[in-house]
C-alpha atoms as a PDB file:
ATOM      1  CA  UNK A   1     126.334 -41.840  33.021  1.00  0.00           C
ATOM      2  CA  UNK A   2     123.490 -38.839  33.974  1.00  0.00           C
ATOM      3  CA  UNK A   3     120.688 -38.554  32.754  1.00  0.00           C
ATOM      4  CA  UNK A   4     119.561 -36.974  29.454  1.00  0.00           C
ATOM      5  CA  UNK A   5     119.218 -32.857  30.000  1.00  0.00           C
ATOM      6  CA  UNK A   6     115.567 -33.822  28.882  1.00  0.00           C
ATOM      7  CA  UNK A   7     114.799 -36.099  31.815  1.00  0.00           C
ATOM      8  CA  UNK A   8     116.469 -33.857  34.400  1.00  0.00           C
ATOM      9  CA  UNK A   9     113.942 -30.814  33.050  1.00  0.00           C
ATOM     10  CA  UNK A  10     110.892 -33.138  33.506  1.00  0.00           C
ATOM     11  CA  UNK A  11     111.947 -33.804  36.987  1.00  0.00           C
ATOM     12  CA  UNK A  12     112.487 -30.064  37.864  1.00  0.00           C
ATOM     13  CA  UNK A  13     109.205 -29.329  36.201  1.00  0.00           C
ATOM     14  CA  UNK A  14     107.712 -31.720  38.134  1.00  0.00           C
ATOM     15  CA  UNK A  15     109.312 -30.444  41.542  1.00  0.00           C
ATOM     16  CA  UNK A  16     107.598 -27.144  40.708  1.00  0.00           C
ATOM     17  CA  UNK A  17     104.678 -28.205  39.832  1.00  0.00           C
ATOM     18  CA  UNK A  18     104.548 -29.784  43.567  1.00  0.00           C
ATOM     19  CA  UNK A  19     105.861 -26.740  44.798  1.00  0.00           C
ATOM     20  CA  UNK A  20     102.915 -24.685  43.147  1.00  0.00           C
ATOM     21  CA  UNK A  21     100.710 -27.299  45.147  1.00  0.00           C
ATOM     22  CA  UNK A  22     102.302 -26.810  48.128  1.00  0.00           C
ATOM     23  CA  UNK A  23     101.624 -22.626  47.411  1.00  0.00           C
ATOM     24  CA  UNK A  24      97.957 -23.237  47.120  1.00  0.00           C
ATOM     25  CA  UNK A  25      97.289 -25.064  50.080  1.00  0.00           C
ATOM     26  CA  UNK A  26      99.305 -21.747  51.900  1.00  0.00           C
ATOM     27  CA  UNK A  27      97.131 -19.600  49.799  1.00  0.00           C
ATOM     28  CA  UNK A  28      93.763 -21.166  50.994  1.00  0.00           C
ATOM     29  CA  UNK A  29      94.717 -21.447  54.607  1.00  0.00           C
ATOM     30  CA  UNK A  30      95.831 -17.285  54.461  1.00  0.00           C
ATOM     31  CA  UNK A  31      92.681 -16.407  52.679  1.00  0.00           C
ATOM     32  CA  UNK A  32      90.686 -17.167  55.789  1.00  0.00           C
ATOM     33  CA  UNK A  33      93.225 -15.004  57.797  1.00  0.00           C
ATOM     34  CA  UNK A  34      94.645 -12.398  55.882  1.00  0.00           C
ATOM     35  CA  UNK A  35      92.883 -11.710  52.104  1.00  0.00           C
ATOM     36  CA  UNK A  36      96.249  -9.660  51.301  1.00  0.00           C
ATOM     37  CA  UNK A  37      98.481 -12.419  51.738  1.00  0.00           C
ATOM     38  CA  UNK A  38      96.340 -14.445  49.730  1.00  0.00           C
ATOM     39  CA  UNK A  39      96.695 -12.438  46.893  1.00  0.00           C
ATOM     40  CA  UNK A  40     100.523 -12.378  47.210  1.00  0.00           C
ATOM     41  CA  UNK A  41     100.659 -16.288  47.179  1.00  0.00           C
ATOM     42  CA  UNK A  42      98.091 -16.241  44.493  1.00  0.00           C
ATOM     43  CA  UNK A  43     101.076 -14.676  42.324  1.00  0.00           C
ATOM     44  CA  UNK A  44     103.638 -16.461  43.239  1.00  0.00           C
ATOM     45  CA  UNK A  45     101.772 -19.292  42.487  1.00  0.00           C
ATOM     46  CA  UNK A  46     101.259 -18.244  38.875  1.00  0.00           C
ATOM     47  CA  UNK A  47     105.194 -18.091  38.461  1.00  0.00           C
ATOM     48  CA  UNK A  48     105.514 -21.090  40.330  1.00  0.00           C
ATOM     49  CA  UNK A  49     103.158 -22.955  37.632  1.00  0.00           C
ATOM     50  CA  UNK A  50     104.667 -20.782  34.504  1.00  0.00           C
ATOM     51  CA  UNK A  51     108.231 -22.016  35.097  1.00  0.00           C
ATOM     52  CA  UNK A  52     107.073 -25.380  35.412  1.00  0.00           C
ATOM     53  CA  UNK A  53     105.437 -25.229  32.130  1.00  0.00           C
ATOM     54  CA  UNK A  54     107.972 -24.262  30.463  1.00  0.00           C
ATOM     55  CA  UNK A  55     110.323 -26.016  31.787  1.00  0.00           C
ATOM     56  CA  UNK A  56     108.452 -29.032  30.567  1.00  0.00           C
ATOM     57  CA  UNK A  57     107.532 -27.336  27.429  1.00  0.00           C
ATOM     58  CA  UNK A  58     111.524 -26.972  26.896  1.00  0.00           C
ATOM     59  CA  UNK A  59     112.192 -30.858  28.185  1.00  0.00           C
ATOM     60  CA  UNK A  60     110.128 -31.769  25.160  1.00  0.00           C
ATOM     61  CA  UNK A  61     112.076 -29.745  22.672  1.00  0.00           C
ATOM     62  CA  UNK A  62     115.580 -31.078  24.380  1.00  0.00           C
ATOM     63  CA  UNK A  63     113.905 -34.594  24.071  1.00  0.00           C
ATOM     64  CA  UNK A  64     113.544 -33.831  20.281  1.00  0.00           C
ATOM     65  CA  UNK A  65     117.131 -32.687  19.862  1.00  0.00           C
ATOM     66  CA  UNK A  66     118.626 -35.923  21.879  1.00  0.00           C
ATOM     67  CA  UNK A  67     116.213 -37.797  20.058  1.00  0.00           C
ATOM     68  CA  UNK A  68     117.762 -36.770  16.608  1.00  0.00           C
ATOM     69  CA  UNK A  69     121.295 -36.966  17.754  1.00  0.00           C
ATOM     70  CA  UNK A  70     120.872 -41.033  18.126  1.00  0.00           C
ATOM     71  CA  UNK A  71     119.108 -40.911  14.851  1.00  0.00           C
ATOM     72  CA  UNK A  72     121.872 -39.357  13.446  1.00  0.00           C
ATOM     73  CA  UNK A  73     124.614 -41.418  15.227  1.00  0.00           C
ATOM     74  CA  UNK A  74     123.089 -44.553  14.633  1.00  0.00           C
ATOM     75  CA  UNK A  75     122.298 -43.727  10.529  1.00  0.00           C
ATOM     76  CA  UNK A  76     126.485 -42.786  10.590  1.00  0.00           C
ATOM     77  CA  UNK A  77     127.476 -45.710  12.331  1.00  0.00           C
ATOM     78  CA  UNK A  78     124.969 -47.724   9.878  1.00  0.00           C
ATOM     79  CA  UNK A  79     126.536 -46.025   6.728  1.00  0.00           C
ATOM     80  CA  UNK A  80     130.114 -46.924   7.814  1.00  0.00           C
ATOM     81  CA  UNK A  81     129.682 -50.365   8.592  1.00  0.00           C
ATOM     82  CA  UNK A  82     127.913 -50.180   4.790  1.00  0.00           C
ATOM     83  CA  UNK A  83     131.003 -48.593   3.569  1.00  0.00           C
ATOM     84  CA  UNK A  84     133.188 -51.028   5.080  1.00  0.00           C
ATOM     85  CA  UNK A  85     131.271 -53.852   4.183  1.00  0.00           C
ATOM     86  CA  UNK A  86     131.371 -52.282   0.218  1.00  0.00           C
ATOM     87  CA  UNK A  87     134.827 -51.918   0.391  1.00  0.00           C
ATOM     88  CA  UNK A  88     135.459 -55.798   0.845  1.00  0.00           C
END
């Protein structure tokens, strides 16, 4: 069995979110040695960080949704064991 969609977006999220780390440490090493370069990496860095966000912010709505669908499979499977157990 994978993993839920919601746990695979953390985990990307996550990757760029160490990725975006990895980008700032370039970015202060080139800021000594070439200011325009620094600048560049300073906005890649903001996408980096962006995408991360939201792909967390969109793990937690996909948590919500697989969240529900349990809710809602377990309340079915509860009503028709009720309805079999009624029918007896």
């Amino acid at each position: 069995m994978s993993a839920p969609q919601s746990v695979l977006l953390q985990e990307h999220s996550a990757t760029m979110r160490a990725i975006a780390e990895q980008l700032r440490r370039i970015r202060n090493v080139s800021s000594e040695t070439c200011p325009d370069a620094a600048v560049a990496w300073s906005r890649i860095i903001t996408v980096a960080s962006d995408q991360a966000q939201s792909l967390f912010d969109t793990s937690i709505t996909q948590e919500a949704i697989e969240t529900a669908a349990i809710v809602q499979a377990l309340s079915g499977a509860e009503d028709t064991r009720n309805a079999e157990h009624s029918s007896i």
